[in-house]
N, C-alpha and C. Protein backbone atom coordinates (compact mmCIF):
# COMPACT_ATOMS: atom_id res chain seq x y z
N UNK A 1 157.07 -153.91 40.81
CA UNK A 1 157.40 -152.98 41.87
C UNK A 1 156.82 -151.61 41.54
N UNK A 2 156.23 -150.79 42.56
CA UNK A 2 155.60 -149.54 42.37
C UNK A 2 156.47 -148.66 43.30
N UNK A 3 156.87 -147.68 42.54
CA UNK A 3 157.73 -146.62 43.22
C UNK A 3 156.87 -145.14 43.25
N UNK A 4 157.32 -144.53 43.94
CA UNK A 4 156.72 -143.29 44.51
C UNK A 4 157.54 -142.42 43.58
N UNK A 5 157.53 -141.70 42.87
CA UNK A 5 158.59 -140.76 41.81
C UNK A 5 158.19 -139.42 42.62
N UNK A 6 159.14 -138.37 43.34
CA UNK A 6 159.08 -137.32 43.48
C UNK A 6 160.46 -136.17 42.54
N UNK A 7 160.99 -136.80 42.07
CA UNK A 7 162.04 -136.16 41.59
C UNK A 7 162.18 -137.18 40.43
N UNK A 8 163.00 -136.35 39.19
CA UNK A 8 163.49 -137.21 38.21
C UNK A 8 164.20 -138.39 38.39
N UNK A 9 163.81 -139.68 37.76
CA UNK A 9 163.56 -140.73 37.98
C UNK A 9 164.95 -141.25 37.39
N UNK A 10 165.67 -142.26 38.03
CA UNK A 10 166.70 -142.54 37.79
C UNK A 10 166.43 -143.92 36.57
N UNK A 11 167.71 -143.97 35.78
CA UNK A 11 167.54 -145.31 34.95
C UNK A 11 167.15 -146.87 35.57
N UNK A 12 167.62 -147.14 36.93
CA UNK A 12 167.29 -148.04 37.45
C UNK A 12 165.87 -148.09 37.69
N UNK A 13 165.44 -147.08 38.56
CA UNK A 13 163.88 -146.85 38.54
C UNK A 13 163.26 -147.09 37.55
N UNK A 14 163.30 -146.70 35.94
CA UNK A 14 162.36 -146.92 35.10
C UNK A 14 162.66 -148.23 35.39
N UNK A 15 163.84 -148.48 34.75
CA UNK A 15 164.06 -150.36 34.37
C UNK A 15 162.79 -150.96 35.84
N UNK A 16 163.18 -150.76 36.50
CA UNK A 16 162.40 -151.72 37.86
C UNK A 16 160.82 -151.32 37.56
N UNK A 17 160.15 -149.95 36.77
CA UNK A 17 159.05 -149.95 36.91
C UNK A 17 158.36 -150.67 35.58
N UNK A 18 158.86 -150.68 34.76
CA UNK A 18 159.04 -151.46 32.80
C UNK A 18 158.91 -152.94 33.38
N UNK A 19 159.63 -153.63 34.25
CA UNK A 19 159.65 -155.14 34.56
C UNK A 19 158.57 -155.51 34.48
N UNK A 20 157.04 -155.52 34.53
CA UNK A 20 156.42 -155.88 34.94
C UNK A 20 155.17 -156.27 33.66
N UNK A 21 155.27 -154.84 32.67
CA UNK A 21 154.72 -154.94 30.91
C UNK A 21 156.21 -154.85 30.55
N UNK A 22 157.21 -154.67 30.65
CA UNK A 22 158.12 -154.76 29.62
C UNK A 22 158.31 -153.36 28.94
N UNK A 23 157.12 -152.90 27.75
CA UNK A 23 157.54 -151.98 26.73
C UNK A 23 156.57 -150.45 27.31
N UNK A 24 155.71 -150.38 28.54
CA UNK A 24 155.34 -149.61 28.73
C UNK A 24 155.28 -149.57 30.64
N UNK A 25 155.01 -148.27 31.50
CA UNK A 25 154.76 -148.08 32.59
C UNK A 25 153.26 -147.86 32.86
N UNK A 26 152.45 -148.35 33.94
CA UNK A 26 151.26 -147.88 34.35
C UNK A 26 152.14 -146.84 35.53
N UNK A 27 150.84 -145.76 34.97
CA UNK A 27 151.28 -144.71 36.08
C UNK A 27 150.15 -144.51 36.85
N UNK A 28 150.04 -143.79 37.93
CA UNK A 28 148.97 -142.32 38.60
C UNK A 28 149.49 -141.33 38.99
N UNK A 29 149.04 -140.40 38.62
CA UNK A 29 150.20 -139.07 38.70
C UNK A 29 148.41 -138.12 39.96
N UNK A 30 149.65 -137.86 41.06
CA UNK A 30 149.09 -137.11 41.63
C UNK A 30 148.77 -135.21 41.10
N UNK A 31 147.92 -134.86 40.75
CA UNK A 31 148.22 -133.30 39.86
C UNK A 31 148.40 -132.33 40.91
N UNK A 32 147.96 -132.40 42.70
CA UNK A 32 147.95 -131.56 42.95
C UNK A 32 149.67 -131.12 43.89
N UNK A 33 149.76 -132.65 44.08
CA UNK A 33 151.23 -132.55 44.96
C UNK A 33 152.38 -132.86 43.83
N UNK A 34 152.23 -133.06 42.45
CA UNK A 34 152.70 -133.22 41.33
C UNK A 34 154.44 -134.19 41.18
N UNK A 35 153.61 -135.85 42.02
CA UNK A 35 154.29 -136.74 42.11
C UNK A 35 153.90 -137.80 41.35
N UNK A 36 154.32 -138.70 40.94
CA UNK A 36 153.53 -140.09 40.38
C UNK A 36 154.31 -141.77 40.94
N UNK A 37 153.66 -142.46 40.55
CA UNK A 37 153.34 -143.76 41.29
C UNK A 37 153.72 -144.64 39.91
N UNK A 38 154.76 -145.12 40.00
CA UNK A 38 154.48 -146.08 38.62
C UNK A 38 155.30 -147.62 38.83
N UNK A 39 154.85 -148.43 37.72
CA UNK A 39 154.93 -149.90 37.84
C UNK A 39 154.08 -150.33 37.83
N UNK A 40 153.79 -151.81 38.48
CA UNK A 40 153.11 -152.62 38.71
C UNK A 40 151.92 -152.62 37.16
N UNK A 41 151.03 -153.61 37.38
CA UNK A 41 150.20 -154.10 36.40
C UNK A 41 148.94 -153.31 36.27
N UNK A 42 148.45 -152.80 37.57
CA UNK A 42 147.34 -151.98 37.57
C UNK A 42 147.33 -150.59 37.93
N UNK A 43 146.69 -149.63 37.24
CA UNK A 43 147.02 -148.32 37.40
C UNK A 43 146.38 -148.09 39.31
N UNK A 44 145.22 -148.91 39.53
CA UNK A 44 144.74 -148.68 40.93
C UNK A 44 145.55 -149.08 41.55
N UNK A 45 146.66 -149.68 41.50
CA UNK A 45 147.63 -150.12 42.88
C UNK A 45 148.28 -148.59 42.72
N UNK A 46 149.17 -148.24 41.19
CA UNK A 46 150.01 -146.97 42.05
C UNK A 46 148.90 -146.22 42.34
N UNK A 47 147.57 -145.74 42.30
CA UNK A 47 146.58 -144.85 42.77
C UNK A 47 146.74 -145.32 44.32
N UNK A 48 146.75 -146.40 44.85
CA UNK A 48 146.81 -146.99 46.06
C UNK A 48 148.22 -146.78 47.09
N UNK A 49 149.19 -146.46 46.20
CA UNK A 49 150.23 -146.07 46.56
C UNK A 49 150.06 -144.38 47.43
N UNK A 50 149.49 -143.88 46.06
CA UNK A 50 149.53 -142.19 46.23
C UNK A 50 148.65 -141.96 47.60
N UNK A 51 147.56 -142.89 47.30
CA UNK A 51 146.46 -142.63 48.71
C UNK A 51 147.24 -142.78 50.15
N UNK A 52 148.05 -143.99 50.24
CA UNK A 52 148.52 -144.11 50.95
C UNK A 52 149.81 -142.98 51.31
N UNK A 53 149.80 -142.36 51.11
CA UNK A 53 151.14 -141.62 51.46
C UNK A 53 150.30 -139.99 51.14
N UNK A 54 149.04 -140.42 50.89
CA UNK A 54 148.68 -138.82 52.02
C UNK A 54 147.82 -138.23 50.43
N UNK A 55 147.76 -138.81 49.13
CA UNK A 55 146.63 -138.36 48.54
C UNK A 55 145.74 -138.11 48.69
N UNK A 56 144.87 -137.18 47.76
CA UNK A 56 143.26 -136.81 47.40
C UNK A 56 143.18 -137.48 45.93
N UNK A 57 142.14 -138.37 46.49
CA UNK A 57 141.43 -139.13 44.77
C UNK A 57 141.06 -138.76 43.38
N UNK A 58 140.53 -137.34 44.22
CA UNK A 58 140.21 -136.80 43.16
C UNK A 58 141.57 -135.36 42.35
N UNK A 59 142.36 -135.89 42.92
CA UNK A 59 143.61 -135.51 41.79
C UNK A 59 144.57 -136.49 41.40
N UNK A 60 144.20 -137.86 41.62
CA UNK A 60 145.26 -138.75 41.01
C UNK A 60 144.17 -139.36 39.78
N UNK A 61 145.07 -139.35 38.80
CA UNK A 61 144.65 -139.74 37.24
C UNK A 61 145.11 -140.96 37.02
N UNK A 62 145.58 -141.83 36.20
CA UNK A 62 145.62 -142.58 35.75
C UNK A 62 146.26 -142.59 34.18
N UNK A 63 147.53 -142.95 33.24
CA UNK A 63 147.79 -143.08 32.30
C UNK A 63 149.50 -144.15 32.39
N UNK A 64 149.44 -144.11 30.92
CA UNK A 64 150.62 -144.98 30.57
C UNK A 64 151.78 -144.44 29.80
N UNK A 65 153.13 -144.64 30.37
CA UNK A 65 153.90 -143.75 29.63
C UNK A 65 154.64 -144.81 28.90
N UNK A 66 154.63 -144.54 27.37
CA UNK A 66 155.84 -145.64 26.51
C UNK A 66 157.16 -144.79 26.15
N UNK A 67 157.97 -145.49 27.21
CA UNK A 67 159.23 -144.85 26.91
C UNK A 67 160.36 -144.83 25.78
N UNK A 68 159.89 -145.65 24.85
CA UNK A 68 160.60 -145.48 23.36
C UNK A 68 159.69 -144.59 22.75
N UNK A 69 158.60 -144.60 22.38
CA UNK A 69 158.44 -143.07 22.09
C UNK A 69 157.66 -142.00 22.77
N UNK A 70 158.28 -141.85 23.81
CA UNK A 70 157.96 -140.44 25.07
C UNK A 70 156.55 -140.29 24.80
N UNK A 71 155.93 -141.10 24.45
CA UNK A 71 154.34 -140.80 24.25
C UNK A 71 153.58 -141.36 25.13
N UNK A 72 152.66 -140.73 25.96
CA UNK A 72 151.55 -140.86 26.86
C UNK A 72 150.29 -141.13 26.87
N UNK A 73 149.65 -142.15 27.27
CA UNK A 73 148.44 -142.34 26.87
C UNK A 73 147.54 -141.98 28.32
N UNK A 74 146.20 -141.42 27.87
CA UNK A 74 145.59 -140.70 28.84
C UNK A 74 144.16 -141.83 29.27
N UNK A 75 144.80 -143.45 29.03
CA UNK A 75 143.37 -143.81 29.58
C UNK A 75 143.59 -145.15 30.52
N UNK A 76 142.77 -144.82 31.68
CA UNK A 76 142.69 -145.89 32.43
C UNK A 76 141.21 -145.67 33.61
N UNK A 77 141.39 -147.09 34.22
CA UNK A 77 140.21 -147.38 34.70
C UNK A 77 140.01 -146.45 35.82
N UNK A 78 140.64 -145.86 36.80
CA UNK A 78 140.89 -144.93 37.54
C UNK A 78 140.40 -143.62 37.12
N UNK A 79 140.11 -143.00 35.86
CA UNK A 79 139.64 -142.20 35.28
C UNK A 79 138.41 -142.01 35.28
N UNK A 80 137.37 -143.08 35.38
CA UNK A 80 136.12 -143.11 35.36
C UNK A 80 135.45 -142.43 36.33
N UNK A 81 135.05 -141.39 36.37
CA UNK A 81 134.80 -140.61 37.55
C UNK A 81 133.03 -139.38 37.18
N UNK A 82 132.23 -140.08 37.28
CA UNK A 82 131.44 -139.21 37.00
C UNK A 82 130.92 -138.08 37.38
N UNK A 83 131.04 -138.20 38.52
CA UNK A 83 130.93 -136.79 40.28
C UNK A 83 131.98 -135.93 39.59
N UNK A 84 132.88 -135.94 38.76
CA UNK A 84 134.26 -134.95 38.36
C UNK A 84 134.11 -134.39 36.64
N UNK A 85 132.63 -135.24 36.57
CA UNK A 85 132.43 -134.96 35.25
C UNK A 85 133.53 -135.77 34.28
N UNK A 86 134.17 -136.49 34.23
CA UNK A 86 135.13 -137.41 33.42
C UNK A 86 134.23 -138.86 33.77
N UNK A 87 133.42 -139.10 32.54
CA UNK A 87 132.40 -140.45 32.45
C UNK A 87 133.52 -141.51 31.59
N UNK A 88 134.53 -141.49 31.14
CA UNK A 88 135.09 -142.29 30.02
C UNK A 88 136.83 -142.71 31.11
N UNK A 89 137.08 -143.81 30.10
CA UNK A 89 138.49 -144.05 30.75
C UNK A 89 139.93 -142.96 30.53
N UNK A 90 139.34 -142.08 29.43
CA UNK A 90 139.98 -141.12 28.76
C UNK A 90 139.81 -139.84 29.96
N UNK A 91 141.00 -139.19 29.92
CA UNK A 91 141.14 -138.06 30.78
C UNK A 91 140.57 -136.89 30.04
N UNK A 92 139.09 -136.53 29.79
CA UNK A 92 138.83 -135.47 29.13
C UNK A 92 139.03 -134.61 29.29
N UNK A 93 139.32 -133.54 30.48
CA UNK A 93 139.53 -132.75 30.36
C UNK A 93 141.57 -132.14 30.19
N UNK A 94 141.33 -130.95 29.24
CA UNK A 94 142.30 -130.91 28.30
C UNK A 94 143.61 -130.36 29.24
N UNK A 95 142.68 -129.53 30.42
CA UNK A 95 143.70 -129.12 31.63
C UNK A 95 144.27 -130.30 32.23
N UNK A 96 143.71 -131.25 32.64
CA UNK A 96 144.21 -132.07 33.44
C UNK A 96 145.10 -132.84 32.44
N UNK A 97 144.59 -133.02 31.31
CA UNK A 97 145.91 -134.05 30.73
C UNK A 97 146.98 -133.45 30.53
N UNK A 98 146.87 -131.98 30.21
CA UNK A 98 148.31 -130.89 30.23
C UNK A 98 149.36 -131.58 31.09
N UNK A 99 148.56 -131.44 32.94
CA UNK A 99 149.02 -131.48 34.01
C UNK A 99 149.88 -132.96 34.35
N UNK A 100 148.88 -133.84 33.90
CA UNK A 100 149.70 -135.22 33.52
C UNK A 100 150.86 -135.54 32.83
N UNK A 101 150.40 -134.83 31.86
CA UNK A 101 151.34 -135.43 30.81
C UNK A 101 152.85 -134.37 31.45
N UNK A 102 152.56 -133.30 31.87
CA UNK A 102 153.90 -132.31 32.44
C UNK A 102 154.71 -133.14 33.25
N UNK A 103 153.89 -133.91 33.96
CA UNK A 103 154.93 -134.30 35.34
C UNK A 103 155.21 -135.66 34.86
N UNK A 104 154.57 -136.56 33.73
CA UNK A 104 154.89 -137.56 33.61
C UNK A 104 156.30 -137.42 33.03
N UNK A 105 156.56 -136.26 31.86
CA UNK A 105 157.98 -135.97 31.21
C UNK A 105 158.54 -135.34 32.04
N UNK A 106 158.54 -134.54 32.81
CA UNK A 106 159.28 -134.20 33.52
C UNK A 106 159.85 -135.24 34.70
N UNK A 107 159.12 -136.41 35.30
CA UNK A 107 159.92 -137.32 35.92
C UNK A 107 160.75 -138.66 35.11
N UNK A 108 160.10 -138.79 34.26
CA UNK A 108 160.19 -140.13 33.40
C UNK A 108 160.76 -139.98 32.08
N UNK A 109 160.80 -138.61 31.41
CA UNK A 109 161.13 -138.46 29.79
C UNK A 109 162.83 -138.96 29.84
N UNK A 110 163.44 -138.27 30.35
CA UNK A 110 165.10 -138.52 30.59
C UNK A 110 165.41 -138.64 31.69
N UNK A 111 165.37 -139.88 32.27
CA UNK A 111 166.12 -140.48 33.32
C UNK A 111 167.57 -140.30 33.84
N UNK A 112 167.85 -139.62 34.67
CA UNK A 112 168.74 -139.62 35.40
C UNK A 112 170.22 -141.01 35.64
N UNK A 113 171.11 -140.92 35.50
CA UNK A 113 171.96 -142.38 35.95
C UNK A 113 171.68 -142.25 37.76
């Protein structure tokens, strides 16, 4: 299941977005409306989510959040973007992963009941 996260994310929500790998979330975090998309198996479905509900492509990223240790990983296939100057699955630039990684802890670090 892929949920739309605009506000801190309740415990049920993670649990329902974890179902799917178990020990980690695929995310896409929109940077400019600073929402994210998480669950499901592929980071392009929640990117597909965000589009759908009124995104720009070129601010949704792509990463994985492991919630036993609040640590974020900055790479996925959605990243590959050469027109944006980001050639790798890695989010190179150091602003944008700031921006990621902000809203990923701020919706997902401590879950709400």
């Amino acid at each position: 299941m892929i949920l739309i996260i605009r506000e801190k994310a309740t415990s049920e929500e993670i649990s329902k977005m974890l179902e799917p790998l178990e020990t980690y979330i695929k995310v896409a975090v929109d940077t400019e409306r600073q929402i994210l998309a998480g669950g499901g198996i592929l980071h392009a479905d929640c990117e597909a989510e965000l589009l759908a509900d009124g995104g720009n492509q070129d601010e949704i990223w792509g990463a994985d959040w492991i919630p036993d240790t609040k640590q974020v990983r900055f790479e996925a296939l959605i990243n590959i973007r050469p027109r944006q100057g980001n050639r790798s699955m890695r989010i190179e630039d150091e602003q944008t992963r700031s921006k990621v990684e902000t809203i990923i802890h701020r919706y997902l670090e401590a879950p709400r009941e």
